[in-house]
Protein backbone atom coordinates (compact mmCIF):
# COMPACT_ATOMS: atom_id res chain seq x y z
CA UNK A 1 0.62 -1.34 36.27
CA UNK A 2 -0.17 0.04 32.96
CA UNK A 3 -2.56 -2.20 30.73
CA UNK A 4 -1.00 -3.54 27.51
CA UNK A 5 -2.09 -2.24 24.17
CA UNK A 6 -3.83 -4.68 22.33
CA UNK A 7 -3.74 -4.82 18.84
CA UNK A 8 -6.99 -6.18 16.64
CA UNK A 9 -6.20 -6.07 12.70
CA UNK A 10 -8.94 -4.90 10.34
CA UNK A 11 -10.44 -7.40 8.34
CA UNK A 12 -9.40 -5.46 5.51
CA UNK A 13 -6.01 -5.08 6.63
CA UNK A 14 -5.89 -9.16 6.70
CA UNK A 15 -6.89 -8.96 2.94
CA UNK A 16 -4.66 -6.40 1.70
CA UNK A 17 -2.07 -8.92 4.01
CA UNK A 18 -3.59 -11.62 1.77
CA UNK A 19 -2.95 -10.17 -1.46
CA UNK A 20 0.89 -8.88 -0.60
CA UNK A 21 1.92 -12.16 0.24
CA UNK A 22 0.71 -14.02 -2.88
CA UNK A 23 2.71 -11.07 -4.93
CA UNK A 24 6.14 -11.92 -2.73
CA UNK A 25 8.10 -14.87 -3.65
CA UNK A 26 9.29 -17.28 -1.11
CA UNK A 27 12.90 -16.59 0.57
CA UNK A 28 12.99 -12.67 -0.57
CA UNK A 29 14.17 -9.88 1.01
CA UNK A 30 11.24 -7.45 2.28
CA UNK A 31 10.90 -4.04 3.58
CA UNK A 32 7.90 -2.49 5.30
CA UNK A 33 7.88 0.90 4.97
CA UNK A 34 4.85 1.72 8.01
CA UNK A 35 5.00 -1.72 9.14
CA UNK A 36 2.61 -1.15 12.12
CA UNK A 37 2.72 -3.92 14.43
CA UNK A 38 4.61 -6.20 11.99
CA UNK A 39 1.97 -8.48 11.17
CA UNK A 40 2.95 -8.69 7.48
CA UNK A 41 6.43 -8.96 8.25
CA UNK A 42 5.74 -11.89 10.62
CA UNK A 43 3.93 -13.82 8.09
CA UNK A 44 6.00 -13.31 5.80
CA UNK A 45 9.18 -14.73 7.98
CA UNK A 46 7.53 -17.65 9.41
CA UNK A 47 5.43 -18.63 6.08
CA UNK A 48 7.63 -17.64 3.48
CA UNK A 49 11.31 -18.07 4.78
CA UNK A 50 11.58 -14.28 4.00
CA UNK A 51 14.64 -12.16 5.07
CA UNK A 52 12.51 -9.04 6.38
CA UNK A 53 12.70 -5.71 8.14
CA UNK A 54 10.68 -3.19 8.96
CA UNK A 55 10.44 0.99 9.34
CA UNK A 56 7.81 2.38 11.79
CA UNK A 57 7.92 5.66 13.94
CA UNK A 58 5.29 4.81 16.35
CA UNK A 59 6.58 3.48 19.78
CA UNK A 60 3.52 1.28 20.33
CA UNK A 61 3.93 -0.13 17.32
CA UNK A 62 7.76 -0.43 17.44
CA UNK A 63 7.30 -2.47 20.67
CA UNK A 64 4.72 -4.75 19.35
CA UNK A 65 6.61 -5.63 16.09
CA UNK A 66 9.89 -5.90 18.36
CA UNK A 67 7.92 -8.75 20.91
CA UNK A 68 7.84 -10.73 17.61
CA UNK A 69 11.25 -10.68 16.87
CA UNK A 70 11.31 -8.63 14.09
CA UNK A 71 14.22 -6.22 12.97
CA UNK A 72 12.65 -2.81 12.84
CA UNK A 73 14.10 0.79 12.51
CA UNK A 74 12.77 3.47 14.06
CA UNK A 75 12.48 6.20 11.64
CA UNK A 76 9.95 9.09 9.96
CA UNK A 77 9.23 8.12 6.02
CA UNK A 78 9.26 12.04 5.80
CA UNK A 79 13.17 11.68 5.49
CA UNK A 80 15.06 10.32 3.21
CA UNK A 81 16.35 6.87 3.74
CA UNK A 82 19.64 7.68 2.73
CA UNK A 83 20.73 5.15 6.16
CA UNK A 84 19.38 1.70 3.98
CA UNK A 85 21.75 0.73 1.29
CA UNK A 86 21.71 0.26 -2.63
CA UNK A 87 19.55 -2.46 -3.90
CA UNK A 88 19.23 -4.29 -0.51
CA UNK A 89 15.49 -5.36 -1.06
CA UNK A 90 13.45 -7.16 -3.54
CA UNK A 91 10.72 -5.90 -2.35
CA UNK A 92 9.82 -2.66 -0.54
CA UNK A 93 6.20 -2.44 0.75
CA UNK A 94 3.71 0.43 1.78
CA UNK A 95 0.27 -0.73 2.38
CA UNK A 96 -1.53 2.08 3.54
CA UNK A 97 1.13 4.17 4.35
CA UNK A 98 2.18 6.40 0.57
CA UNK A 99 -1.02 9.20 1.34
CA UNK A 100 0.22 9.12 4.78
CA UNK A 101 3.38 10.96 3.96
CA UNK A 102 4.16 14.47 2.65
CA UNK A 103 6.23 13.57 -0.36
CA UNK A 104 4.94 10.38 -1.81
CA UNK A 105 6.31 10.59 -5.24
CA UNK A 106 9.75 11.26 -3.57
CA UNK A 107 9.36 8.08 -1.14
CA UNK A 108 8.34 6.50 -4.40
CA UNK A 109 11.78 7.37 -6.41
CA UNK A 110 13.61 6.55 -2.92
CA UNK A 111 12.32 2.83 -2.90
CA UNK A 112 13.58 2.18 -6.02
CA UNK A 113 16.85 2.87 -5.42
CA UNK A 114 16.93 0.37 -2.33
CA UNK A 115 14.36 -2.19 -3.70
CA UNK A 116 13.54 -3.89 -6.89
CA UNK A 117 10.23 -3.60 -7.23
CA UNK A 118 7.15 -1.70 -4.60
CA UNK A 119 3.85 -3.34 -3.35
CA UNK A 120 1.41 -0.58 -2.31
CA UNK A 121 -1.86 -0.22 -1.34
CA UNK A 122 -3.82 3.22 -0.92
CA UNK A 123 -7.23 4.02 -0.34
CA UNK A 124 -9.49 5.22 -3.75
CA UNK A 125 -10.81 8.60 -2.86
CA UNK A 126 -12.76 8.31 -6.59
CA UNK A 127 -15.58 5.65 -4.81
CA UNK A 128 -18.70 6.19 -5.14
CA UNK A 129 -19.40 6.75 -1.43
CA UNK A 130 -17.10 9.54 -0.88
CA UNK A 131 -17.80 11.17 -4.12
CA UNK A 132 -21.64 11.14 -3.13
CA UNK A 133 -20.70 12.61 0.38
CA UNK A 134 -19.47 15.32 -0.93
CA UNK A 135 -21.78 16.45 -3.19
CA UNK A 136 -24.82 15.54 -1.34
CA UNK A 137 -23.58 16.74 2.39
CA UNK A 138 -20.89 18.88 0.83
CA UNK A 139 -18.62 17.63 4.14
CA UNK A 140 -15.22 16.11 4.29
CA UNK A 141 -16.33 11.93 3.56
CA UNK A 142 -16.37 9.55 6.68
CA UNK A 143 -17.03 5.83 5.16
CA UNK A 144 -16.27 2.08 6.72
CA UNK A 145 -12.94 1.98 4.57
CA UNK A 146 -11.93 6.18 5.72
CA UNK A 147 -13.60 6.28 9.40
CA UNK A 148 -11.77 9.47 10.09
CA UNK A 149 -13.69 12.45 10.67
CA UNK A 150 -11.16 15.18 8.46
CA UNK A 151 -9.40 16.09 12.03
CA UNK A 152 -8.30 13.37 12.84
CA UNK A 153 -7.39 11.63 9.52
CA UNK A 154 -3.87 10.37 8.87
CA UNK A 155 -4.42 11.04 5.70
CA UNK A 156 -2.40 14.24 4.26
CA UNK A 157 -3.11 13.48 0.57
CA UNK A 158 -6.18 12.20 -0.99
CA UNK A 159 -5.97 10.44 -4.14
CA UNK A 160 -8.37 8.05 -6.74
CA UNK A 161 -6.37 5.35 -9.00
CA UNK A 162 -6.52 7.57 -11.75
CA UNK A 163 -4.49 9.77 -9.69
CA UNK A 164 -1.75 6.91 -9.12
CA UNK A 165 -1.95 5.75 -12.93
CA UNK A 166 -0.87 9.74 -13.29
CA UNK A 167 1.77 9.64 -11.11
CA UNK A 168 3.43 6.44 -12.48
CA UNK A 169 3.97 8.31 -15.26
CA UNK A 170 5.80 11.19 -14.14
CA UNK A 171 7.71 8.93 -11.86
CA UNK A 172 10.76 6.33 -11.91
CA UNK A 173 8.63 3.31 -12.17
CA UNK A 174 5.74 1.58 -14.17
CA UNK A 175 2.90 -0.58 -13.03
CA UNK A 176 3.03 -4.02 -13.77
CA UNK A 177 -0.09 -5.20 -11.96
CA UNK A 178 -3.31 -2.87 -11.00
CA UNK A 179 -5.54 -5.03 -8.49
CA UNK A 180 -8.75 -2.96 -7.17
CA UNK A 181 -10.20 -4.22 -4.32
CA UNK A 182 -13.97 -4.27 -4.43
CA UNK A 183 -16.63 -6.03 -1.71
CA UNK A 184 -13.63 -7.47 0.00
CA UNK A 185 -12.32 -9.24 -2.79
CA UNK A 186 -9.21 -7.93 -5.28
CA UNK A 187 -10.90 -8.18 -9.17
CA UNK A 188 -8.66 -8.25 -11.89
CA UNK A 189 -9.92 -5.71 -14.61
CA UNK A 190 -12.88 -4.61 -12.81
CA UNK A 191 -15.44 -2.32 -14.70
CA UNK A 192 -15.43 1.52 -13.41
CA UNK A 193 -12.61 0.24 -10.74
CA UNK A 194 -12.04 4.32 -10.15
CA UNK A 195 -15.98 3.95 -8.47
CA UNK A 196 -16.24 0.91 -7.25
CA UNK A 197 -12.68 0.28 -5.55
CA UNK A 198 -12.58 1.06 -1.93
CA UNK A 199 -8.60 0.62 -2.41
CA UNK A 200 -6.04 -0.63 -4.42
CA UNK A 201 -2.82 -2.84 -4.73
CA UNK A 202 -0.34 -1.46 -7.08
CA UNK A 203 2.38 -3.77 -8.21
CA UNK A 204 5.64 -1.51 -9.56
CA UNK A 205 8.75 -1.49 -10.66
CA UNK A 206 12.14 0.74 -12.07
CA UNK A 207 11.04 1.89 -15.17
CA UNK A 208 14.17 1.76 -17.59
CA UNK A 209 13.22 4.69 -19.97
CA UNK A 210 12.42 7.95 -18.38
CA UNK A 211 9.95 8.67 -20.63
CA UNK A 212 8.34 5.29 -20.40
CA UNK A 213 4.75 5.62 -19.48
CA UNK A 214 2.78 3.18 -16.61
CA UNK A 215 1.50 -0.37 -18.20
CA UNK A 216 -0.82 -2.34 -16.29
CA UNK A 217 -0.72 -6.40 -17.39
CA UNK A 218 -3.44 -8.93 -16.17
CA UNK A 219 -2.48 -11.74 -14.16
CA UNK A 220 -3.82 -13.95 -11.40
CA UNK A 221 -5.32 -12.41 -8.31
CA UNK A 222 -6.78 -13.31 -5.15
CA UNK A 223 -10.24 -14.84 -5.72
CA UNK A 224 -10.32 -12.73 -9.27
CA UNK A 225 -13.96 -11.62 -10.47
CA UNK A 226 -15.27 -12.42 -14.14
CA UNK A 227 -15.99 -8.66 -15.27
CA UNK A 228 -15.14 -7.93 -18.67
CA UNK A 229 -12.81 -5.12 -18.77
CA UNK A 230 -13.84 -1.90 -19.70
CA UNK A 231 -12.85 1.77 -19.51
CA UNK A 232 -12.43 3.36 -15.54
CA UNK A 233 -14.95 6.31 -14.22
């Protein structure tokens, strides 16, 4: 008889959870693009009154999510998700998930075809931690928010939230809302959030000019600090 996989969250997973719920409004439509064991999902069905659905390719995963009664497709984010109609979502989310696949900025212009707007959360590869690995050690970073040694990371791209601020604006979409996540807390307008943040949650949505470039508004955040704003390191 084989033991059952057991599945503990991180408690920064529960946060990032946290923060993705308050952005969703009750009775939408959601999809989670990497939704793991469908935790969010779950939450969001039985505390929102969400419509939801989820996209995960591991079978451990898809079998855990499934035992809550959750609709989930099995499918690889690599490839294009040409199977999920127009405009079907209000909300597509990837928490964790964008540096995890080999085109993000593709995935990106993909959601927004499907989904109004994107929640997503990435790790900041601009904190101070992993910048002083590297030039102190001059080895690949290993910290308590990226415990992967470099072979065995899931990580195929590594980006800072300047990096994402870049990409908005070469992309189809702008950022409404920019929340860094410091100390296990989100801060609105945090001072040097590029060295501080461990990770991120990016709010977006269809830009309607091309050309338009990312803008990032203040608004109320999960237990917001009091930190003047000032310019990112």
């Amino acid at each position: 008889m084989c033991a059952k996989r057991i599945f503990l969250p991180d408690p920064r997973d529960i946060l990032a959870d946290d923060l993705l719920m308050q952005q969703i409004e009750t009775g939408s439509r959601v999809l989670d693009l990497g939704c793991g064991d469908g935790r969010l999902l779950a939450r969001l069905r039985d505390e929102r009154g969400c419509s939801v659905m989820g996209v995960e390719r591991d079978e451990d995963f898809l079998v855990a999510a499934i035992e809550k009664g959750l609709p989930i497709i099995r499918a690889d984010l690599n490839v294009e998700l040409s199977d999920i109609p127009d405009r079907a979502f209000d909300f597509a989310v990837l928490s964790q998930t964008l540096q995890q696949v080999s085109r993000p900025k593709q995935l990106l212009n993909e959601i927004f075809r499907i989904a109004r707007r994107a929640l997503v959360v990435v790790p900041n590869f601009g904190h101070w931690k992993v910048r002083l690995q590297v030039a102190w050690a001059g080895r690949a970073p290993v910290t308590d928010s990226l415990p992967y040694e470099w072979f065995e990371s899931p990580n195929v791209h590594f980006l800072t939230l300047r990096d994402f601020r870049e990409l908005a604006g070469r992309g189809n979409f702008r950022i409404v809302k920019e929340l860094p996540i410091i100390g296990g807390r989100a801060v609105d307008r945090a001072w040097g959030a590029n060295l501080r943040a461990h990770s991120a949650l990016y709010v977006l949505e269809r830009s309607d000019r091309p050309d338009e470039k990312a803008a990032i508004t203040s608004a109320p955040v999960f237990e917001a600090g009091t930190a003047a704003p000032t310019a990112s390191n």
